[in-house]
PDB file of N, CA and C in Angstrom:
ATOM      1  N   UNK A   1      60.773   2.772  23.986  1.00  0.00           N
ATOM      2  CA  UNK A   1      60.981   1.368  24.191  1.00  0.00           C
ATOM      3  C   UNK A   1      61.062   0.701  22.821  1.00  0.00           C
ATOM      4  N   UNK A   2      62.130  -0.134  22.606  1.00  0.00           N
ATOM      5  CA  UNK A   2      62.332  -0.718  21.506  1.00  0.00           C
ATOM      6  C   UNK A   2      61.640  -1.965  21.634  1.00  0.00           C
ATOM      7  N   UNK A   3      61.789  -2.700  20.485  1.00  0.00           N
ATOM      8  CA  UNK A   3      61.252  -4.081  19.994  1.00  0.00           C
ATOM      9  C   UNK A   3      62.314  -4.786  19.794  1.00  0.00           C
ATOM     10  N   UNK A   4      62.804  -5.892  20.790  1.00  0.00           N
ATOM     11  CA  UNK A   4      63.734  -6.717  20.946  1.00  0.00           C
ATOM     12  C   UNK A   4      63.693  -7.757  19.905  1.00  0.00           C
ATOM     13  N   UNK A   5      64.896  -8.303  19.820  1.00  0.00           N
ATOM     14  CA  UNK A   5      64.693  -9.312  18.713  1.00  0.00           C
ATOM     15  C   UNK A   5      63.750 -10.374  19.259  1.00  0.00           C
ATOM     16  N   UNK A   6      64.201 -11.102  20.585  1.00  0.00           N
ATOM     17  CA  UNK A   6      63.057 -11.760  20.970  1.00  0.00           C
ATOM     18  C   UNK A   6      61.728 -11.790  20.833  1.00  0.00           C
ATOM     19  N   UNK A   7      61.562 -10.660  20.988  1.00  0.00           N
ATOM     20  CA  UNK A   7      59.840 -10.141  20.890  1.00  0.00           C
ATOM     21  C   UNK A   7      59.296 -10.312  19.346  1.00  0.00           C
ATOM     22  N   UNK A   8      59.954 -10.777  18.240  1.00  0.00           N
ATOM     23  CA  UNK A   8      59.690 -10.418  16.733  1.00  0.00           C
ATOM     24  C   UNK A   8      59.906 -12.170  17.048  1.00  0.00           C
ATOM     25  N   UNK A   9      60.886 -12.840  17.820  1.00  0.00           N
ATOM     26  CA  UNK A   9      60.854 -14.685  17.305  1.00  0.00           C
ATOM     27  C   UNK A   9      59.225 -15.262  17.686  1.00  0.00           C
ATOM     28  N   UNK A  10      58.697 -14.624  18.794  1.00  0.00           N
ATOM     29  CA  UNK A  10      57.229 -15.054  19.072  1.00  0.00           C
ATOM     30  C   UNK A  10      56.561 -14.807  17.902  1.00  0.00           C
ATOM     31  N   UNK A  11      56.652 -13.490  17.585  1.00  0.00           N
ATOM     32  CA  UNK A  11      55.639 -13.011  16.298  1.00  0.00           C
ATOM     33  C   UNK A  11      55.473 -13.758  15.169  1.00  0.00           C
ATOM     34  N   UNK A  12      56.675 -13.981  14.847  1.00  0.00           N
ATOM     35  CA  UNK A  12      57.334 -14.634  13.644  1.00  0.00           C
ATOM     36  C   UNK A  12      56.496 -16.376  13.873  1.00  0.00           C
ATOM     37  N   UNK A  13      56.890 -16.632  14.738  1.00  0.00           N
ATOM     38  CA  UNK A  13      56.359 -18.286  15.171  1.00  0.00           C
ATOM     39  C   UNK A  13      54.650 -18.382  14.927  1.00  0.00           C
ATOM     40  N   UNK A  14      54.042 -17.203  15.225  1.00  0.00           N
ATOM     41  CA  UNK A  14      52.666 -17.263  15.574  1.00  0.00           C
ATOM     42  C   UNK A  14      51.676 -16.831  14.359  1.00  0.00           C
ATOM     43  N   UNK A  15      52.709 -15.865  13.348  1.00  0.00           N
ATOM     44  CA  UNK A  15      52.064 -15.863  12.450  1.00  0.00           C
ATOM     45  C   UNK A  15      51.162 -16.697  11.539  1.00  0.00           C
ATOM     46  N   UNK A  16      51.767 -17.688  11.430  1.00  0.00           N
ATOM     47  CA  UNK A  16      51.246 -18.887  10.525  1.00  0.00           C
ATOM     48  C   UNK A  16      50.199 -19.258  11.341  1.00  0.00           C
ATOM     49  N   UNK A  17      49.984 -19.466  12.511  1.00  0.00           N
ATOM     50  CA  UNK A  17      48.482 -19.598  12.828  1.00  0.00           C
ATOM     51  C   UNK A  17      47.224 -18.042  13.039  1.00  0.00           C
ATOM     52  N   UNK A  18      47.758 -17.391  13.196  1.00  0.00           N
ATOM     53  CA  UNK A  18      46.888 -15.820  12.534  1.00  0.00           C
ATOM     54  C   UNK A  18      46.676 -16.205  11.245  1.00  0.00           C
ATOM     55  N   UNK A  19      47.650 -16.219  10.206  1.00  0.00           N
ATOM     56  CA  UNK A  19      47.376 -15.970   8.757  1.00  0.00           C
ATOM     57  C   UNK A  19      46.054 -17.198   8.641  1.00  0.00           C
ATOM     58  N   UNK A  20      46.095 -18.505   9.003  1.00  0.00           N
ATOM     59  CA  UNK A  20      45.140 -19.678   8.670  1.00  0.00           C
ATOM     60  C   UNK A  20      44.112 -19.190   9.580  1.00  0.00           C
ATOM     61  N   UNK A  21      43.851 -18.565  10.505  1.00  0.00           N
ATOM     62  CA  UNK A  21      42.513 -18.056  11.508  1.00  0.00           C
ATOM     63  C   UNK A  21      41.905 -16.941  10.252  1.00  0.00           C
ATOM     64  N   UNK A  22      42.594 -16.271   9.996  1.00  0.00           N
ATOM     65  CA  UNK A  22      42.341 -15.163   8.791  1.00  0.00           C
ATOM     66  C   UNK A  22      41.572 -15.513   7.780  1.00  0.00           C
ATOM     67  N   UNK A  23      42.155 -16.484   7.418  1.00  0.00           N
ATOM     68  CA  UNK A  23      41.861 -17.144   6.007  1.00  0.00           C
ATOM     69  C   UNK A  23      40.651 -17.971   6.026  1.00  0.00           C
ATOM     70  N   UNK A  24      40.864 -19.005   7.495  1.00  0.00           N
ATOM     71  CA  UNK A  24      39.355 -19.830   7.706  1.00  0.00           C
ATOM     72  C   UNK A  24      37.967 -18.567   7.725  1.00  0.00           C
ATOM     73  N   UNK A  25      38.121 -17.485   8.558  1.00  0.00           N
ATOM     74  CA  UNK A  25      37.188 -16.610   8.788  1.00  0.00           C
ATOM     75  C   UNK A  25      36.749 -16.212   7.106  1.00  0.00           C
ATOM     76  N   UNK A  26      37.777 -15.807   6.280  1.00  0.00           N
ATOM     77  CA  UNK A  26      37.340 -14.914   4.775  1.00  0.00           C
ATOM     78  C   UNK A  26      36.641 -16.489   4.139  1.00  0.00           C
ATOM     79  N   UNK A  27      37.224 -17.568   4.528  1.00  0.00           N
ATOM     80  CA  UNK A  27      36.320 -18.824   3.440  1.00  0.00           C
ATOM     81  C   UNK A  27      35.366 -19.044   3.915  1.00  0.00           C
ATOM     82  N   UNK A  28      34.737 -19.110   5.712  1.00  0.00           N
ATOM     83  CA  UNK A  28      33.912 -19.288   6.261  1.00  0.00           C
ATOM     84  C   UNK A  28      32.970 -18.384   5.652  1.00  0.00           C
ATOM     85  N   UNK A  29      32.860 -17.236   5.319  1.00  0.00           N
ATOM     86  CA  UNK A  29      31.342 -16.751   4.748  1.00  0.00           C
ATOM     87  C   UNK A  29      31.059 -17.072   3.513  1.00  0.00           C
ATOM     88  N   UNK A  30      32.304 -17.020   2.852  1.00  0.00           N
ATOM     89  CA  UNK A  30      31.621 -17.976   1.622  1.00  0.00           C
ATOM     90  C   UNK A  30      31.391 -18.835   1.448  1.00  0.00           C
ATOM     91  N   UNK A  31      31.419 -19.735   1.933  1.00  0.00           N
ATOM     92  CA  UNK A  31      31.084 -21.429   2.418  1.00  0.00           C
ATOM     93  C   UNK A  31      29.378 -21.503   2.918  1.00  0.00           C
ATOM     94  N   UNK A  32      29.226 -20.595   3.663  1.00  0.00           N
ATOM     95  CA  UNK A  32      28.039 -20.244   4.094  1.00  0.00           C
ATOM     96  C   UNK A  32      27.565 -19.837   2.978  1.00  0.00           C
ATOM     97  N   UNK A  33      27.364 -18.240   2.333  1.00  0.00           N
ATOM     98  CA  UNK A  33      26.803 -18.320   1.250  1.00  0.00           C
ATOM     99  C   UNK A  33      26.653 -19.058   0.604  1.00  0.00           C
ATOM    100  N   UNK A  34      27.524 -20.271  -0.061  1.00  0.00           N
ATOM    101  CA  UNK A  34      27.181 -20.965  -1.172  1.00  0.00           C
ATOM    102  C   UNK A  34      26.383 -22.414  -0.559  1.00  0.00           C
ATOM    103  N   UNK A  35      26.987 -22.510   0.825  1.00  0.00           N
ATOM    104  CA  UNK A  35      25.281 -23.298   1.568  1.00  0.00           C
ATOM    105  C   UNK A  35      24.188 -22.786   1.621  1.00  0.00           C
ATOM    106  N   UNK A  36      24.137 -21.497   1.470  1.00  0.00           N
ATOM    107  CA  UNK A  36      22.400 -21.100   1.727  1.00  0.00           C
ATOM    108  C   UNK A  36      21.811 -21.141  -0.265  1.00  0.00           C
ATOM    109  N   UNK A  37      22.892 -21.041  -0.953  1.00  0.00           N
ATOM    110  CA  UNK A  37      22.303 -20.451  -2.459  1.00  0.00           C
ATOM    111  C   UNK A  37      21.496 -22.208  -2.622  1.00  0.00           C
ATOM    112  N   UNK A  38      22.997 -23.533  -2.699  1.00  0.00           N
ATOM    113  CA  UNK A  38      22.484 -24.596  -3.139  1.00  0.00           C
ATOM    114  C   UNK A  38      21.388 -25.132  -1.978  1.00  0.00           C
ATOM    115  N   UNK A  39      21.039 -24.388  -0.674  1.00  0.00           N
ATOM    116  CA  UNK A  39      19.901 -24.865  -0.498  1.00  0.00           C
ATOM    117  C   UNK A  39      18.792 -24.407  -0.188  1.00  0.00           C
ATOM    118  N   UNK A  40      18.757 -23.034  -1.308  1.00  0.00           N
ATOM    119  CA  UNK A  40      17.874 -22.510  -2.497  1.00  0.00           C
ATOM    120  C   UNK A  40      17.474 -23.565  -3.131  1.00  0.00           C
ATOM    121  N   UNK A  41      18.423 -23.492  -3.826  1.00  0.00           N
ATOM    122  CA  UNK A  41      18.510 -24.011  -5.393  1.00  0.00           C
ATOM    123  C   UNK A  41      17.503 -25.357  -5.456  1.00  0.00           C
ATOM    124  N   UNK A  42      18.116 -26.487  -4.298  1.00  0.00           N
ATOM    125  CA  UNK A  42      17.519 -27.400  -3.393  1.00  0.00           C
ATOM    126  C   UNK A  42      16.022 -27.597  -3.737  1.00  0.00           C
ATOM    127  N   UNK A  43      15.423 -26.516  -2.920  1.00  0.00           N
ATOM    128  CA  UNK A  43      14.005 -26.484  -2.584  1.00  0.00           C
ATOM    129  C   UNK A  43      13.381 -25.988  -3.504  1.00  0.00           C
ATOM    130  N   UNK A  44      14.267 -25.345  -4.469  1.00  0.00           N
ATOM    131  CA  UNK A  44      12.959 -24.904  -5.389  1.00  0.00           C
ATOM    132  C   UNK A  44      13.075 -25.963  -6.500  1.00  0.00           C
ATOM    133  N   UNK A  45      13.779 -26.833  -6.486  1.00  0.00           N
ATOM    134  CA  UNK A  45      13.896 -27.849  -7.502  1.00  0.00           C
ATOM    135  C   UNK A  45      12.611 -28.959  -6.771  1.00  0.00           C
ATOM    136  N   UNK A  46      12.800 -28.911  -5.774  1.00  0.00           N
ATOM    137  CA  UNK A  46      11.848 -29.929  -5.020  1.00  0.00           C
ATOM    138  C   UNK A  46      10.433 -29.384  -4.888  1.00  0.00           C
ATOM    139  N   UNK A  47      10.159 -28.313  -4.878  1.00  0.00           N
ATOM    140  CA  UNK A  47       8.555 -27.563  -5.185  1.00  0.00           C
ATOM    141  C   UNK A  47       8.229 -27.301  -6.792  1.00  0.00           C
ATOM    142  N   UNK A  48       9.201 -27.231  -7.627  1.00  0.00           N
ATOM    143  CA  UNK A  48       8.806 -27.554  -8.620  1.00  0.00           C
ATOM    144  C   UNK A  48       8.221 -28.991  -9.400  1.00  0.00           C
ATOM    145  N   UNK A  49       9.270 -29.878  -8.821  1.00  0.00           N
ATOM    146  CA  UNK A  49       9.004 -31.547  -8.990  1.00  0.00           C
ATOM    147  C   UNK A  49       7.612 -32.044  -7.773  1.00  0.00           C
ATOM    148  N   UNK A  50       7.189 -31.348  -7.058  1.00  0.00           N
ATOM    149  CA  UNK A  50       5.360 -31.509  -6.075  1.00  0.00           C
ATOM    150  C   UNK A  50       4.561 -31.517  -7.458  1.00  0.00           C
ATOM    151  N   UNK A  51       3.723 -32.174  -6.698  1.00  0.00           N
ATOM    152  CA  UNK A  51       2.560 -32.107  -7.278  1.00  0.00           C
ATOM    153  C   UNK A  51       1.417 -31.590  -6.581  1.00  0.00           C
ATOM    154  N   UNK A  52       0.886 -30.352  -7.149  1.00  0.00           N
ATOM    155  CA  UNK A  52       0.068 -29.687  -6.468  1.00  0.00           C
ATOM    156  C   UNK A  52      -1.078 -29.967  -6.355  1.00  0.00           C
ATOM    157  N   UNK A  53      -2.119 -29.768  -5.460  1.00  0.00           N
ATOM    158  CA  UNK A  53      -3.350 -30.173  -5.197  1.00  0.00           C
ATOM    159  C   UNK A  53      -4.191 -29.271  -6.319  1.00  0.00           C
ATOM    160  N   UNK A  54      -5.353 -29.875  -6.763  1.00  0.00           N
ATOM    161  CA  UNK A  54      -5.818 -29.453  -7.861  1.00  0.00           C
ATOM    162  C   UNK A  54      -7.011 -28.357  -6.878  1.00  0.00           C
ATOM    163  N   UNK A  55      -7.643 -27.318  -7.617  1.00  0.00           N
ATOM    164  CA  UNK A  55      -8.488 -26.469  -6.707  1.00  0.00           C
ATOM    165  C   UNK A  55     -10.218 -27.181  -6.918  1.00  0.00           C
ATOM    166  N   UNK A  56     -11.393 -26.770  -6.240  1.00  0.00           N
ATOM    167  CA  UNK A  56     -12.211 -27.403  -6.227  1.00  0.00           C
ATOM    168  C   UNK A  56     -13.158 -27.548  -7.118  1.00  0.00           C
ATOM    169  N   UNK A  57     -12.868 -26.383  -8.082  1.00  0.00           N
ATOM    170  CA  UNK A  57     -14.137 -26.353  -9.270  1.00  0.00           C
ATOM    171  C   UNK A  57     -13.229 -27.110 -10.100  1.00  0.00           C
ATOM    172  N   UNK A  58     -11.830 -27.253 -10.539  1.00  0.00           N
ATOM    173  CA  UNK A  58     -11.498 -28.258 -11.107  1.00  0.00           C
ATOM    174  C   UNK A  58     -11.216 -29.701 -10.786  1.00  0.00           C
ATOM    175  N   UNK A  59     -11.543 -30.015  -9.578  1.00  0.00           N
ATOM    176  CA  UNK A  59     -11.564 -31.681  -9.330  1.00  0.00           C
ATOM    177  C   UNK A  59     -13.131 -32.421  -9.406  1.00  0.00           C
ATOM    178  N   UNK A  60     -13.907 -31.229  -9.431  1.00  0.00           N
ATOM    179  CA  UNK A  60     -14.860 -31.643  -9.561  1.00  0.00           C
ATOM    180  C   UNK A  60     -15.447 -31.928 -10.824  1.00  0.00           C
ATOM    181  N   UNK A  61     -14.950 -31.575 -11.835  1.00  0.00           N
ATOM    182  CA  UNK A  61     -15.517 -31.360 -13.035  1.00  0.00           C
ATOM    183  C   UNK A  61     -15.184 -32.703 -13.950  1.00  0.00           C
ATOM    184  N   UNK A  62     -14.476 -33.713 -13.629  1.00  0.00           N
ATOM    185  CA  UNK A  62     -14.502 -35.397 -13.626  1.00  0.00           C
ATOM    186  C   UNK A  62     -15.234 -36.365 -12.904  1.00  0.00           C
ATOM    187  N   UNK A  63     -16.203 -35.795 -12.250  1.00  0.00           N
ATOM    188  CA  UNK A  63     -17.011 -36.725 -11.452  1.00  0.00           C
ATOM    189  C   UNK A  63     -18.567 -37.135 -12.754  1.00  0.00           C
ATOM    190  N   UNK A  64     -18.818 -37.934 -12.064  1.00  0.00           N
ATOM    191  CA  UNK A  64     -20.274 -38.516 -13.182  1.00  0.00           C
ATOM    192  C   UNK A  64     -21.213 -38.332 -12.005  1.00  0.00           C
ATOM    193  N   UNK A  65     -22.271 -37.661 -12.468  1.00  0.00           N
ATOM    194  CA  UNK A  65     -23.560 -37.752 -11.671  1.00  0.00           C
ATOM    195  C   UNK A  65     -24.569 -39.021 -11.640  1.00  0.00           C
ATOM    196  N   UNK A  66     -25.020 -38.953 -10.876  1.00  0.00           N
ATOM    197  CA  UNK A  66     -26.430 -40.147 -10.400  1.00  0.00           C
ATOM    198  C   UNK A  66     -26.774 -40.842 -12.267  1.00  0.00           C
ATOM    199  N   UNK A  67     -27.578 -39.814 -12.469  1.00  0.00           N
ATOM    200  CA  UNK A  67     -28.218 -40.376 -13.833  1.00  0.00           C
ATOM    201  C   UNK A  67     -26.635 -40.532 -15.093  1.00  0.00           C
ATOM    202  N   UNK A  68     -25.739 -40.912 -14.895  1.00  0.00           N
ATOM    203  CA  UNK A  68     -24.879 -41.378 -15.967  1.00  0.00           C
ATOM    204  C   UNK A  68     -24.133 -40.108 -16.386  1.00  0.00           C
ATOM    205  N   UNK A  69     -24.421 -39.084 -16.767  1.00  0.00           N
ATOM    206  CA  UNK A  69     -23.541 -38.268 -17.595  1.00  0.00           C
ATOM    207  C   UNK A  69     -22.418 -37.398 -16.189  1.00  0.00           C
ATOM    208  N   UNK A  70     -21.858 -37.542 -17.472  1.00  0.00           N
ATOM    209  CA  UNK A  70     -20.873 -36.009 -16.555  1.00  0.00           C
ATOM    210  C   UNK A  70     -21.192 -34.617 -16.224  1.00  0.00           C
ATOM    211  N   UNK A  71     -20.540 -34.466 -15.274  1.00  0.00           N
ATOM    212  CA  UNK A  71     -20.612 -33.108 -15.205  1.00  0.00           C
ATOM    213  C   UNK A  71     -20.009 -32.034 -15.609  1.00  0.00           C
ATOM    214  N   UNK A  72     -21.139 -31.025 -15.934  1.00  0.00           N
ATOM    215  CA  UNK A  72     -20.545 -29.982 -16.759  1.00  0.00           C
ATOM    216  C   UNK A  72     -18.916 -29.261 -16.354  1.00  0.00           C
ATOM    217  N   UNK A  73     -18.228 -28.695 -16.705  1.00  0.00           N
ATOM    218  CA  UNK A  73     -17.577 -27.678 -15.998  1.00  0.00           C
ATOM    219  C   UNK A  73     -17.593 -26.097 -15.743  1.00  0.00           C
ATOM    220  N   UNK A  74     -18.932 -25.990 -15.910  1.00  0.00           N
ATOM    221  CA  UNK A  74     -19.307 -24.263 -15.990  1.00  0.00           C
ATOM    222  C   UNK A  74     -20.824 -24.565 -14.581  1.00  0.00           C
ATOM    223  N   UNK A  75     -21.022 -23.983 -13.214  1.00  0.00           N
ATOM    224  CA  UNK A  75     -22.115 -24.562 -13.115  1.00  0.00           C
ATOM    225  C   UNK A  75     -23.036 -23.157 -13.287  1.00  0.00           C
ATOM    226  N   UNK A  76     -22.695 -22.438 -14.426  1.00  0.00           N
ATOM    227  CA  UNK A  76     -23.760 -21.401 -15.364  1.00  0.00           C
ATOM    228  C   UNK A  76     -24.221 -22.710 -15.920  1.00  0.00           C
ATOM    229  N   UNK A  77     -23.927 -23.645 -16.533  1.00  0.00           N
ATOM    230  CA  UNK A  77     -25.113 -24.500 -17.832  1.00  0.00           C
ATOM    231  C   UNK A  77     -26.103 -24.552 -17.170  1.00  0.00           C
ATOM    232  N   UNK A  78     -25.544 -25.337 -15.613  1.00  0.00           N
ATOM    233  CA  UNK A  78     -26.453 -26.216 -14.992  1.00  0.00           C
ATOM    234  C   UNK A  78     -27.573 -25.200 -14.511  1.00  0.00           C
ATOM    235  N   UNK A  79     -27.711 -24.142 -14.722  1.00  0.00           N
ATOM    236  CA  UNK A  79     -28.528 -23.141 -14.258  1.00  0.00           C
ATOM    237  C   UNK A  79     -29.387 -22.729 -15.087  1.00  0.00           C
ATOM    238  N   UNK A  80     -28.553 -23.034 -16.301  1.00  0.00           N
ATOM    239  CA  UNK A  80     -29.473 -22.749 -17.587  1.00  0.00           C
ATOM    240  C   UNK A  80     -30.309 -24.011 -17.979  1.00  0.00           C
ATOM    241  N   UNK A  81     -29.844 -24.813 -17.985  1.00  0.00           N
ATOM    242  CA  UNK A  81     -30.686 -26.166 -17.856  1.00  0.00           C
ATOM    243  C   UNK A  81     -32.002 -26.433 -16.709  1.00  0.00           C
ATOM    244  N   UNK A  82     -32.276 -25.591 -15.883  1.00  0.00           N
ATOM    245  CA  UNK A  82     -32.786 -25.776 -14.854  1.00  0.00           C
ATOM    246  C   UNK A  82     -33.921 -24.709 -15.443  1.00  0.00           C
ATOM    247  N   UNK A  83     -33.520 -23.651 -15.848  1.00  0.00           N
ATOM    248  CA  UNK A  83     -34.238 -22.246 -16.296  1.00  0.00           C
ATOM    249  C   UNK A  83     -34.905 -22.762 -17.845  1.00  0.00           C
ATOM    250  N   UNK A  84     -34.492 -23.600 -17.892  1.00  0.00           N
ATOM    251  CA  UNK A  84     -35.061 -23.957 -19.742  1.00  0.00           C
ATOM    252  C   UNK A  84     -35.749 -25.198 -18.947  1.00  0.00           C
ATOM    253  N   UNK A  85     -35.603 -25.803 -18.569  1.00  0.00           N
ATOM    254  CA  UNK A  85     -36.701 -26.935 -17.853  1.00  0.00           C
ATOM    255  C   UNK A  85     -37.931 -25.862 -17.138  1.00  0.00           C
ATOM    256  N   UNK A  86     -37.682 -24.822 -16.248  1.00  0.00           N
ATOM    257  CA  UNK A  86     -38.857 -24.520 -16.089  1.00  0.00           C
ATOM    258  C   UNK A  86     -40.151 -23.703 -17.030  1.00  0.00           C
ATOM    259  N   UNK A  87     -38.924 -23.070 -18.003  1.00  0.00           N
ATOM    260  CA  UNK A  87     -39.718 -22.769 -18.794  1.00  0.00           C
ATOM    261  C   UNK A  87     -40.525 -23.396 -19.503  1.00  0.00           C
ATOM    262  N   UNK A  88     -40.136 -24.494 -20.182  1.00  0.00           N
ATOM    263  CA  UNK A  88     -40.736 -25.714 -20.523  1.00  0.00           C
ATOM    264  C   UNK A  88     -41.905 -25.926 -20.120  1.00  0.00           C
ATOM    265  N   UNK A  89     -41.965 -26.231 -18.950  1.00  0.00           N
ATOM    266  CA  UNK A  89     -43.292 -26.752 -17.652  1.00  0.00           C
ATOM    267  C   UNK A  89     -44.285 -25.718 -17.813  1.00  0.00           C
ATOM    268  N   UNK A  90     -43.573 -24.774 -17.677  1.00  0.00           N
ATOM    269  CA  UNK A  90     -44.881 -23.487 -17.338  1.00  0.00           C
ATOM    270  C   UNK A  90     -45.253 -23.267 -19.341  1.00  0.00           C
ATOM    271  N   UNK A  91     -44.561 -23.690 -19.972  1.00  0.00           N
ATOM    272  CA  UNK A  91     -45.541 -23.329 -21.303  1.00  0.00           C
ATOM    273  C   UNK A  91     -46.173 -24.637 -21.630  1.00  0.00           C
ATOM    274  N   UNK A  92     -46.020 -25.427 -20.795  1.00  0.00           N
ATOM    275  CA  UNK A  92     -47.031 -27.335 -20.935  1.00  0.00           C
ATOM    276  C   UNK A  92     -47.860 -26.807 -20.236  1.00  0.00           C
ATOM    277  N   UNK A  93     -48.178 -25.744 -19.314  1.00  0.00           N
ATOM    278  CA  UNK A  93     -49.476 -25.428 -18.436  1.00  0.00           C
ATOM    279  C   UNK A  93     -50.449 -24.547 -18.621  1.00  0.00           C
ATOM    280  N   UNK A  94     -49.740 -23.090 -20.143  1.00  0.00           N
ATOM    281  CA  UNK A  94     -50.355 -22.452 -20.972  1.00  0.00           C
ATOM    282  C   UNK A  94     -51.243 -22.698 -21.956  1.00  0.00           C
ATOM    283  N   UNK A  95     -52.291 -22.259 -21.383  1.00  0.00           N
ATOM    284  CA  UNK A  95     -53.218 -23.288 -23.083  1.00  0.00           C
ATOM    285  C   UNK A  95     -53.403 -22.402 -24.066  1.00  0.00           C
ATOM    286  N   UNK A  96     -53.098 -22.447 -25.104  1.00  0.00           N
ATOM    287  CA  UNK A  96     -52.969 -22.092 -26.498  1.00  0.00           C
ATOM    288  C   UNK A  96     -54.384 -22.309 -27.437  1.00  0.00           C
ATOM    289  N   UNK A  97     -54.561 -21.458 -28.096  1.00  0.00           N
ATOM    290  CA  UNK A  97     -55.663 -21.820 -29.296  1.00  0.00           C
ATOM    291  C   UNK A  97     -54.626 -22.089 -30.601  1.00  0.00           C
ATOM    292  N   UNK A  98     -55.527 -23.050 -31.142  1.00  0.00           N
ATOM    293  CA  UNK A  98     -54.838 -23.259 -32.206  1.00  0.00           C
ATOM    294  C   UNK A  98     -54.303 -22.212 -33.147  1.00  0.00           C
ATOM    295  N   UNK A  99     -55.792 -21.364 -33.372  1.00  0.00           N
ATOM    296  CA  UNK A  99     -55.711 -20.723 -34.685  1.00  0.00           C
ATOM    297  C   UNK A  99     -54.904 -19.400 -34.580  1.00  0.00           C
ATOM    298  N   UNK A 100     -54.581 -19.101 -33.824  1.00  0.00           N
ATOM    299  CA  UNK A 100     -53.630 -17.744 -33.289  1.00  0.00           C
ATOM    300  C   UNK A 100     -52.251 -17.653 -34.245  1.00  0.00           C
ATOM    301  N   UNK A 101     -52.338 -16.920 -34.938  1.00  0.00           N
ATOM    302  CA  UNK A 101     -50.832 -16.324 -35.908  1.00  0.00           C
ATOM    303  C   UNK A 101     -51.710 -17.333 -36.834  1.00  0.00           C
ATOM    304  N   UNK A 102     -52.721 -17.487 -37.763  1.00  0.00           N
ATOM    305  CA  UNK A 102     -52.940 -18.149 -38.618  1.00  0.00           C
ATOM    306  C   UNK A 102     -54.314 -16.985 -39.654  1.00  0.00           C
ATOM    307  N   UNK A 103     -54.629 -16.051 -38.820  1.00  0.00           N
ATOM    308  CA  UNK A 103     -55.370 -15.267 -39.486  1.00  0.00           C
ATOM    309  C   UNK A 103     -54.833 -14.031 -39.328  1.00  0.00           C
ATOM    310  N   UNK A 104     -54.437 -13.116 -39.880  1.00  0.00           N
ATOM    311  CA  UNK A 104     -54.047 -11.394 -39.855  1.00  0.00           C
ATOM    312  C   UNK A 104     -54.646 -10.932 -40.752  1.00  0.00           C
ATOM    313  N   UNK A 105     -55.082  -9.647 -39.494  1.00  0.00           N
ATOM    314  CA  UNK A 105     -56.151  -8.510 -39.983  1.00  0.00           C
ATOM    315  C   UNK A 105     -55.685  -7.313 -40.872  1.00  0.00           C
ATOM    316  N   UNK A 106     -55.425  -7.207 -42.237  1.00  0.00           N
ATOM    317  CA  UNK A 106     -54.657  -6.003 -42.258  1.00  0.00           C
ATOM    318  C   UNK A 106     -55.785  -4.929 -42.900  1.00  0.00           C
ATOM    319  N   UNK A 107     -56.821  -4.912 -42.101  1.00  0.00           N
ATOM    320  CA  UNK A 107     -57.576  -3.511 -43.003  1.00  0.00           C
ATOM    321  C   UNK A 107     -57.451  -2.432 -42.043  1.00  0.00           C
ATOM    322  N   UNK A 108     -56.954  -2.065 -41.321  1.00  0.00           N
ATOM    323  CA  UNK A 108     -56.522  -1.181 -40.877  1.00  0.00           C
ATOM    324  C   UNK A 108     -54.995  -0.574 -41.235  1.00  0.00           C
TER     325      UNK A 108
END
């Protein structure tokens, strides 16, 4: 069975809308790709320009306590401050002689 001339005037007519179906389909994914890259690009421009919430040992470390001063930013000081205060107390409760480290025996 041959291919009539007729049969090639349809073809011929219809091509031009195949070739543009063709063509929309090959631009359609790249169109897409380059919508998904710039809205990448988008969001990470916009999480970079946030402002992030600060974490809790550093928001705290601008606050002023009761008695006026600030607070430290290590709370090791505040532990050591607490440990040197008690030491303190308990050697105000030690009673001492005076003369101790003021006479040495060396005849031996």
């Amino acid at each position: 069975m041959a291919i009539a001339p007729i049969d090639l005037q349809t073809m011929y007519s219809q091509m031009n809308n195949v070739a543009k179906t063709v063509a929309n389909q090959q631009q359609g994914t790249q169109l897409v790709n380059a919508m998904q890259e710039s809205k990448i690009v988008r969001q990470n421009l916009e999480n970079s320009a946030q402002v992030h919430k600060a974490a809790d040992n550093e928001a705290k470390s601008g606050q002023v306590k009761a008695d006026g001063h600030g607070s430290s930013n290590k709370e090791g000081s505040d532990n050591k401050q607490k440990k040197s205060d008690q030491e303190q107390s308990d050697k105000e409760n030690v009673i001492r002689e005076s003369f101790l480290g003021q006479h040495i025996d060396i005849t031996r």
